[in-house]
C-alpha atoms as a PDB file:
ATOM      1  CA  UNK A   1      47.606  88.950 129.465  1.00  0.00           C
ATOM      2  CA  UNK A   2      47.612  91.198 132.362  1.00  0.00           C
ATOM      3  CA  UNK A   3      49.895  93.969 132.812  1.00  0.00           C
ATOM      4  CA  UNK A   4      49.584  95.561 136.490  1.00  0.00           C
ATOM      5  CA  UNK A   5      51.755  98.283 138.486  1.00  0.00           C
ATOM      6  CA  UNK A   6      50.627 100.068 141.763  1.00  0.00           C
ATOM      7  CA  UNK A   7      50.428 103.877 142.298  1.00  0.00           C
ATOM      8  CA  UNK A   8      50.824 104.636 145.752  1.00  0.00           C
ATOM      9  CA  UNK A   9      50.550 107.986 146.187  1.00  0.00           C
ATOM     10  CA  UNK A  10      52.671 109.842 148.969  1.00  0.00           C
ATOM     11  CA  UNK A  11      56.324 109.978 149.935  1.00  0.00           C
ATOM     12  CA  UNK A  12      58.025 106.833 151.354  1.00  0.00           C
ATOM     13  CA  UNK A  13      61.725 106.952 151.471  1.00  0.00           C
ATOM     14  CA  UNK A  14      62.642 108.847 149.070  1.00  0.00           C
ATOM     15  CA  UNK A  15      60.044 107.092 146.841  1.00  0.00           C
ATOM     16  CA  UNK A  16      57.315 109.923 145.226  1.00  0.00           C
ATOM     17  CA  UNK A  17      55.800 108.433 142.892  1.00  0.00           C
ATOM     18  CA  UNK A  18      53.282 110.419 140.068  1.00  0.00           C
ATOM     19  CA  UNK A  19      50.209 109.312 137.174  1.00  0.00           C
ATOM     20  CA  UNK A  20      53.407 110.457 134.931  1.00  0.00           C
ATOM     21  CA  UNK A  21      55.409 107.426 135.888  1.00  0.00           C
ATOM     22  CA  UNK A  22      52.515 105.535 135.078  1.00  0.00           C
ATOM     23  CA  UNK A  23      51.955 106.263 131.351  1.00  0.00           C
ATOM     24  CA  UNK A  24      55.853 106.423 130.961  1.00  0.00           C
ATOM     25  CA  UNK A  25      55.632 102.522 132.194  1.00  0.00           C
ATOM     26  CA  UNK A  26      52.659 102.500 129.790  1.00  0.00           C
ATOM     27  CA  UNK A  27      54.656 103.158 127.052  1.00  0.00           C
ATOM     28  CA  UNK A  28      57.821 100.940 127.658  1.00  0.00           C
ATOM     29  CA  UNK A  29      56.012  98.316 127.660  1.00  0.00           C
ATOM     30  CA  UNK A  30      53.537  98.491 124.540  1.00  0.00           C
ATOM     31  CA  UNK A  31      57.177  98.750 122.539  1.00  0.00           C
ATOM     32  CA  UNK A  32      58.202  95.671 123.874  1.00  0.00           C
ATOM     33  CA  UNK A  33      55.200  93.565 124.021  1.00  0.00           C
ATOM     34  CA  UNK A  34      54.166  90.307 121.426  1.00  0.00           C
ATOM     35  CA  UNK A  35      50.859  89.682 122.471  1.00  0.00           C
ATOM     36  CA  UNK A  36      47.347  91.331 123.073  1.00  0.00           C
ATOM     37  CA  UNK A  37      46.835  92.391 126.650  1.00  0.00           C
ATOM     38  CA  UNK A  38      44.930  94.709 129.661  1.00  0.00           C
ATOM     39  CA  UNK A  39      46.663  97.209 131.916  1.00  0.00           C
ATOM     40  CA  UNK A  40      45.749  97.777 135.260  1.00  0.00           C
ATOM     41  CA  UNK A  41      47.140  99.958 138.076  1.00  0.00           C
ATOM     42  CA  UNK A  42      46.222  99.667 141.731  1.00  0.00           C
ATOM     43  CA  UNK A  43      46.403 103.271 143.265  1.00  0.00           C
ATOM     44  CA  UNK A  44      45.429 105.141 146.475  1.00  0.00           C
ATOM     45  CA  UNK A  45      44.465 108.022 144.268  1.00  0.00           C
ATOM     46  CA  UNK A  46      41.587 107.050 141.973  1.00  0.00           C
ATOM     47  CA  UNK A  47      40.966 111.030 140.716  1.00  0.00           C
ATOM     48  CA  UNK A  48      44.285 110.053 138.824  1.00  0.00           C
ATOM     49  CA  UNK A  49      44.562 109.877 135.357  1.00  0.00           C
ATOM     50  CA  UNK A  50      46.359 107.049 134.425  1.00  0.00           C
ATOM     51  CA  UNK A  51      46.014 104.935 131.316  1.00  0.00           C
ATOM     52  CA  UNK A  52      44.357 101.406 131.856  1.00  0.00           C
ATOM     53  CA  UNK A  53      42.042 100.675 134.358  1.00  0.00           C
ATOM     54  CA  UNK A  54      42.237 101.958 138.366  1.00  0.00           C
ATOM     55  CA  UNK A  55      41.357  99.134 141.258  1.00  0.00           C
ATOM     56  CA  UNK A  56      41.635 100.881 144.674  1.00  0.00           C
ATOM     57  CA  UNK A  57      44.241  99.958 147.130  1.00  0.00           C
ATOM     58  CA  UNK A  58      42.136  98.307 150.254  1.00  0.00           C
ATOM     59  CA  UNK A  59      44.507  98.787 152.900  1.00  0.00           C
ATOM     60  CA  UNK A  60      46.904 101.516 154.634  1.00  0.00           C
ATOM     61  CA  UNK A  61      50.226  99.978 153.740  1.00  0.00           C
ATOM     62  CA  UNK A  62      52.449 102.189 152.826  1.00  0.00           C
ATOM     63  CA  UNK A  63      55.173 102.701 149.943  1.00  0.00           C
ATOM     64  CA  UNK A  64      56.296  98.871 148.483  1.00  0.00           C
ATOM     65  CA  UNK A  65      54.403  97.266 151.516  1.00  0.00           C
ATOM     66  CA  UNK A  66      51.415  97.994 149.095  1.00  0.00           C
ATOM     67  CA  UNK A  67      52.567  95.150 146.762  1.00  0.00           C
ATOM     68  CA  UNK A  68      51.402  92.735 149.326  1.00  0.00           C
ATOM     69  CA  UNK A  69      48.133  93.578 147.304  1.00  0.00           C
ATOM     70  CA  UNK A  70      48.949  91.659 144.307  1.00  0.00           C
ATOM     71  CA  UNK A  71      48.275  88.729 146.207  1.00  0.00           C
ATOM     72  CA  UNK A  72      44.489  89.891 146.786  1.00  0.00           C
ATOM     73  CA  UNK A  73      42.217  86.971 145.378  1.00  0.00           C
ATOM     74  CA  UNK A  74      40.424  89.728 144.047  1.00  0.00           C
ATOM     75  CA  UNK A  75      42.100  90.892 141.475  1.00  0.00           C
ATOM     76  CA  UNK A  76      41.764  90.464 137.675  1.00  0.00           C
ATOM     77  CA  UNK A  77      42.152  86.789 137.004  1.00  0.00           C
ATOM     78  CA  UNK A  78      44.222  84.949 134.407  1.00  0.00           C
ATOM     79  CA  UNK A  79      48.290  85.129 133.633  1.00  0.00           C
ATOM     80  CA  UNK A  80      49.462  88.837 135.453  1.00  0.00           C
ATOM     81  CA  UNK A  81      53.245  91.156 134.714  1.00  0.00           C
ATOM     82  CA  UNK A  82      53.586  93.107 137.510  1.00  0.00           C
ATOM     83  CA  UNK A  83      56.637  95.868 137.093  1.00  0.00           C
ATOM     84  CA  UNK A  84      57.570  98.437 139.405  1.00  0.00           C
ATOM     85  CA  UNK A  85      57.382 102.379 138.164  1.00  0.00           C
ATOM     86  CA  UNK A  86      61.080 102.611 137.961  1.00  0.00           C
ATOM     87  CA  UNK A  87      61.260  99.943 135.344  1.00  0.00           C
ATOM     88  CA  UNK A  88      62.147 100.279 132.222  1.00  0.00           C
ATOM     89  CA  UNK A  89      62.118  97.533 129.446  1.00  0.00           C
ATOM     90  CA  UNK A  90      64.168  97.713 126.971  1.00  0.00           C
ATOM     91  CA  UNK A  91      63.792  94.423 125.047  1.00  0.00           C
ATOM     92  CA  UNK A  92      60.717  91.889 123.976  1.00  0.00           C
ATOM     93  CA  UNK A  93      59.220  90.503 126.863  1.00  0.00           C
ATOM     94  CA  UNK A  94      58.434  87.583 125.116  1.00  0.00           C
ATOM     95  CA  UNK A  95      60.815  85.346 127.258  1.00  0.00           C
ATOM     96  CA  UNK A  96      59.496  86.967 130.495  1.00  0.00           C
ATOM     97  CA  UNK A  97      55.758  86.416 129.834  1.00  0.00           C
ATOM     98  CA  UNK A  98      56.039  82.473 128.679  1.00  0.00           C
ATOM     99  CA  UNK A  99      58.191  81.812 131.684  1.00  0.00           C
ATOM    100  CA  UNK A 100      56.462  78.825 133.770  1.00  0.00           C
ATOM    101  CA  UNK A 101      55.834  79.334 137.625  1.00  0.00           C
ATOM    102  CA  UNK A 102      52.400  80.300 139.318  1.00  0.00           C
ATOM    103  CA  UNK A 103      54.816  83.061 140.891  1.00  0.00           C
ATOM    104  CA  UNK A 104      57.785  83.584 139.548  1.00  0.00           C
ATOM    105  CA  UNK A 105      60.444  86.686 140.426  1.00  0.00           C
ATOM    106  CA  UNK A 106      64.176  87.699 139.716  1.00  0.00           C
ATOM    107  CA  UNK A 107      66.763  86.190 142.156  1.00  0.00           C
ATOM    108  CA  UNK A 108      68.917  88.643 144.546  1.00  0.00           C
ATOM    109  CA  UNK A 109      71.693  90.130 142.891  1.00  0.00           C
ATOM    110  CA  UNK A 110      73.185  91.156 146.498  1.00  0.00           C
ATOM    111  CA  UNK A 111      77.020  89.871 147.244  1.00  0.00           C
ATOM    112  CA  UNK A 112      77.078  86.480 149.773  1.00  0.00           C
ATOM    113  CA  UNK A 113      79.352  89.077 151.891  1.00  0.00           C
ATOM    114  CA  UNK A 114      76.305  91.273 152.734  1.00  0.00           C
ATOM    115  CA  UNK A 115      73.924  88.562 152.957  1.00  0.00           C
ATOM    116  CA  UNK A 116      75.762  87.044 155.701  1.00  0.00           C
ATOM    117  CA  UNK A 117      76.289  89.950 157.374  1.00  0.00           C
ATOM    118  CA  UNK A 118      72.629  91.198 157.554  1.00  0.00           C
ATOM    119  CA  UNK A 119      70.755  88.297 157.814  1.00  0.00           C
ATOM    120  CA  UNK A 120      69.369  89.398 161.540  1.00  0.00           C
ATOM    121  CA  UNK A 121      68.061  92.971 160.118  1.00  0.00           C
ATOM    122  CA  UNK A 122      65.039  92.059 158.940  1.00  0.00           C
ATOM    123  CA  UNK A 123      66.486  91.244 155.403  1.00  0.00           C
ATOM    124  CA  UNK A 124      66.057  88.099 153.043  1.00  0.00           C
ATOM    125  CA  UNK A 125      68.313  88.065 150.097  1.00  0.00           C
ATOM    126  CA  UNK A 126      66.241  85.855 148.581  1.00  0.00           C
ATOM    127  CA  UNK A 127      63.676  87.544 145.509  1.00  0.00           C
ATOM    128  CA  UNK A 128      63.966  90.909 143.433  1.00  0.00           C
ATOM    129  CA  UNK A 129      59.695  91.747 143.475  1.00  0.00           C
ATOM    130  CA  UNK A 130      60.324  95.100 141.155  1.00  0.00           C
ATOM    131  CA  UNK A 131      58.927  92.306 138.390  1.00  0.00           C
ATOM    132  CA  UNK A 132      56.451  89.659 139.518  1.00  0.00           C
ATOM    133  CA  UNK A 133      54.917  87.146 136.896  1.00  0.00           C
ATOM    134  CA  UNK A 134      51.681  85.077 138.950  1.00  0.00           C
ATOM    135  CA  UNK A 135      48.846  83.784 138.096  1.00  0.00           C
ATOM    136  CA  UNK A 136      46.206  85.831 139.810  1.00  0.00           C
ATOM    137  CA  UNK A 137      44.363  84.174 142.988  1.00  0.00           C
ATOM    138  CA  UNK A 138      46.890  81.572 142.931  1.00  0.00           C
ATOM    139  CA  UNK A 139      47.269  79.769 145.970  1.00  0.00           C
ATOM    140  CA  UNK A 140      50.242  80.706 147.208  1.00  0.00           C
ATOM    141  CA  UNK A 141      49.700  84.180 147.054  1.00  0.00           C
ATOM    142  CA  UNK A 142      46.125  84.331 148.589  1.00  0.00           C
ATOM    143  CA  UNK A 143      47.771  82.168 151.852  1.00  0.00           C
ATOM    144  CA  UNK A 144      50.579  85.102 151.627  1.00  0.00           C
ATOM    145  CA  UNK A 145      48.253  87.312 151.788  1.00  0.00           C
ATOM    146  CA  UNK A 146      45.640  86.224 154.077  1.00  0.00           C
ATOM    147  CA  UNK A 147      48.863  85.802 156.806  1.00  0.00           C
ATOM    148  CA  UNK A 148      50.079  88.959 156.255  1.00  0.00           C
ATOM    149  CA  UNK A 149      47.181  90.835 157.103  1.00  0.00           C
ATOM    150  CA  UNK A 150      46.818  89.343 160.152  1.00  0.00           C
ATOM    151  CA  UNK A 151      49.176  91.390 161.707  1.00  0.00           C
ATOM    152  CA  UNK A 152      50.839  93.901 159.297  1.00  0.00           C
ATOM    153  CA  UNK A 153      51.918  96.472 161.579  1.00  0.00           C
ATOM    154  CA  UNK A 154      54.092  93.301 163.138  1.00  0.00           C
ATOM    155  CA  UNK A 155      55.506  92.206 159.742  1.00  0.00           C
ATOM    156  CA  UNK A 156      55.916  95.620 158.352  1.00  0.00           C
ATOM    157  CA  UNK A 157      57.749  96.714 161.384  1.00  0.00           C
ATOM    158  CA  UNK A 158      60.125  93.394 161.712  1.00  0.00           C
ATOM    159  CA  UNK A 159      61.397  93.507 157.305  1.00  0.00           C
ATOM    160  CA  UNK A 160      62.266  96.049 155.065  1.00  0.00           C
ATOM    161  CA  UNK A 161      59.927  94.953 152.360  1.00  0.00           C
ATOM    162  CA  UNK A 162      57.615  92.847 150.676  1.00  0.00           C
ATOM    163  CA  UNK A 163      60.347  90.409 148.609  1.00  0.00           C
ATOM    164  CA  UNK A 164      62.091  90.096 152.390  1.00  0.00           C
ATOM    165  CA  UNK A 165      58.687  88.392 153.818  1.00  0.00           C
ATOM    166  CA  UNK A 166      58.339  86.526 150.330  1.00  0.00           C
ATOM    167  CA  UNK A 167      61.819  85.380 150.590  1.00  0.00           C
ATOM    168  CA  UNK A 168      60.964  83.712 154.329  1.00  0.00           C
ATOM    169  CA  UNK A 169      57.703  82.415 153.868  1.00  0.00           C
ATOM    170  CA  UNK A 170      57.959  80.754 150.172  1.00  0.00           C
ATOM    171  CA  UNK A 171      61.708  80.330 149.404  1.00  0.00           C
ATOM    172  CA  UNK A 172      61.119  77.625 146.879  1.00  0.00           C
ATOM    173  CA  UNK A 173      59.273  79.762 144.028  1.00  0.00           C
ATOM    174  CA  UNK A 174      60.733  79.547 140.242  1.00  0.00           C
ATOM    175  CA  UNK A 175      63.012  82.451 139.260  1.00  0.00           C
ATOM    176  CA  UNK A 176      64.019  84.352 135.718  1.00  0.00           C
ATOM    177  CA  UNK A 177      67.264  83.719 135.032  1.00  0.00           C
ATOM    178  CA  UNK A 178      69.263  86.836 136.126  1.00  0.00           C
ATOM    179  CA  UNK A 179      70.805  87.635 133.165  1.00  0.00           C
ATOM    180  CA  UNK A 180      67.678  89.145 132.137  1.00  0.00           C
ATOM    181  CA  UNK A 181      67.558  91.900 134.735  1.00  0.00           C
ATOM    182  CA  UNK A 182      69.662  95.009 135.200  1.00  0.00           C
ATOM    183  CA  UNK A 183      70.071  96.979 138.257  1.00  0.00           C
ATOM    184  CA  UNK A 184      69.960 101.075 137.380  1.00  0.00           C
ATOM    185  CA  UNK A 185      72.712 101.472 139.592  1.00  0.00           C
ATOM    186  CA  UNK A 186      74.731  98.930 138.089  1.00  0.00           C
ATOM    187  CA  UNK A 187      74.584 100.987 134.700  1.00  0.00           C
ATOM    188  CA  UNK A 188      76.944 103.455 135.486  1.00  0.00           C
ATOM    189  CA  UNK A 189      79.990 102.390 133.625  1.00  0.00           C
ATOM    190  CA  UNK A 190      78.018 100.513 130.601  1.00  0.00           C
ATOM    191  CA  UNK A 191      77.781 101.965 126.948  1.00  0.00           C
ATOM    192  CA  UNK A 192      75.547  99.092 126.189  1.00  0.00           C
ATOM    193  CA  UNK A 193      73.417  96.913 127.983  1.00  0.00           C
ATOM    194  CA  UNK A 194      74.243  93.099 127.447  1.00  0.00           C
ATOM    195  CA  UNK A 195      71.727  91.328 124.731  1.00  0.00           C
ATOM    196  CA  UNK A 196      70.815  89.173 127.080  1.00  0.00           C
ATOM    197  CA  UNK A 197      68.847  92.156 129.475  1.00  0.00           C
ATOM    198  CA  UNK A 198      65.103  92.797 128.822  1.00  0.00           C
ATOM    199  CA  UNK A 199      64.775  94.755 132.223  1.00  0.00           C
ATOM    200  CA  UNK A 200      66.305  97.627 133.889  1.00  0.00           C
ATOM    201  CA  UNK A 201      65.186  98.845 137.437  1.00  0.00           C
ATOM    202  CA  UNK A 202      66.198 100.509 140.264  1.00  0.00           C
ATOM    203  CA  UNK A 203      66.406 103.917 141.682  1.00  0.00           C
ATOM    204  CA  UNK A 204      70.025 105.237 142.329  1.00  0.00           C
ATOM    205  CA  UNK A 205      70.965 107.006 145.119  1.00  0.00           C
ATOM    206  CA  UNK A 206      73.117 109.248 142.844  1.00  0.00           C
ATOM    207  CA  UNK A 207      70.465 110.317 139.871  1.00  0.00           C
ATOM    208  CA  UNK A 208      66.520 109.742 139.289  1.00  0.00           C
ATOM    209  CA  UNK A 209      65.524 106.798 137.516  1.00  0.00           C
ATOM    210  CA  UNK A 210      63.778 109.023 135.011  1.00  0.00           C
ATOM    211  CA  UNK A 211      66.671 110.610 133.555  1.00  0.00           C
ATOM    212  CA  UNK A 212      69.958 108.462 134.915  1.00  0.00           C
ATOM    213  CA  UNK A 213      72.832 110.598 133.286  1.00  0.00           C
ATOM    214  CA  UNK A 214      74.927 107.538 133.158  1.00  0.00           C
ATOM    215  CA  UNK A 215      72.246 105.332 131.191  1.00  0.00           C
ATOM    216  CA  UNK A 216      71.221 107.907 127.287  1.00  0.00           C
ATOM    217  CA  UNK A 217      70.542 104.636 126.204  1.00  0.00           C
ATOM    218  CA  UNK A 218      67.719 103.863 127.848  1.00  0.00           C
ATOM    219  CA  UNK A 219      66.008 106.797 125.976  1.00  0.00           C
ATOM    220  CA  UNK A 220      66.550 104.443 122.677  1.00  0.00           C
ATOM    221  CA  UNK A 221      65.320 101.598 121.127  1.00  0.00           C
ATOM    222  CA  UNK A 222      67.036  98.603 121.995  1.00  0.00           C
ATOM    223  CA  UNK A 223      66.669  95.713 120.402  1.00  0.00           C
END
């Protein structure tokens, strides 16, 4: 199994990422993982120390646009977890990792009222990308891939974000059942997470996603 996160290092909207947020992802998910496995990160700063193994970012894209990376045919091959730095899990991710799907993500948990009513902004309510299960090289993702840097200063100016594009161009893909995912921001008035949630993401506008004031137990085992 691969485990894989990216490290882009510099400040992009209020997203400043460190090698700190790295190990800490490190470490949630070796408490929460059945099986034998590598960890990679793909970083712009390869003098970082950062557990696993470093593969350099090939392009310029800045901030989440760097994800489009993941579909590099490149990469390490075999079954691949990708999770965002502001994710914490919090339960086995047993269910997670055996899910079918050569690219499978969490569904949109954004009301029909605001789809609707940004549709035209560049915005597809379609995928949540913060967790990404693929098999590497995969078709799919190596024609996603292969279009998108074509032109990325187009696509990258005309969306907000990777999942958006994703969302467009392959709307069909399998997704986790949503249950299983937990928005950060939606933690604010919960003692307890549900037992159904194995991940919690997100990055508040209100606190930092390393120390949500709201969300102790996230500091505990759960599970």
């Amino acid at each position: 199994m691969n485990i894989i996160c990216i490290y882009w290092k510099g400040d992009f909207r209020g997203r400043d990422f460190s090698g700190d947020d790295v190990w800490r992802l490190h470490e949630t998910v070796s408490k929460h993982i059945d099986r034998p496995y590598d960890f990679y990160c793909l970083t712009n700063d390869m003098k970082s120390k950062v557990p696993g193994q470093k593969i350099l970012l090939k392009h310029d894209w800045p901030g989440w646009w760097a994800k489009v990376e993941l579909h590099r045919p490149d990469l390490p091959q075999g079954r691949t977890l990708y999770l965002d730095l502001d994710t914490h899990v919090i339960r086995s991710l047993q269910p997670i990792l055996d899910f079918p799907g050569d690219l499978v993500m969490f569904p949109t948990k954004t009301p029909p009222r605001k789809i609707k009513t940004n549709r035209d902004r560049g915005l597809v309510y379609r995928y949540q990308s913060s967790v990404m299960l693929f098999d590497s090289g995969c078709e799919i993702m190596v024609k996603f891939y292969d279009r998108f840097r074509k032109n990325p200063y187009h696509w990258t100016s005309q969306f907000r974000s990777d999942q958006d594009l994703m969302g467009l161009w392959i709307p069909n893909q399998p997704m986790f059942p949503g249950k299983w995912l937990l928005k950060l921001a939606s933690c604010r008035n919960i003692s307890h997470p549900d037992k159904d949630v194995i991940i919690v993401t997100g990055q508040p506008t209100d606190t930092n996603f390393r120390n949500p004031v709201y969300a102790s137990w996230l500091k505990e085992k759960v599970g």
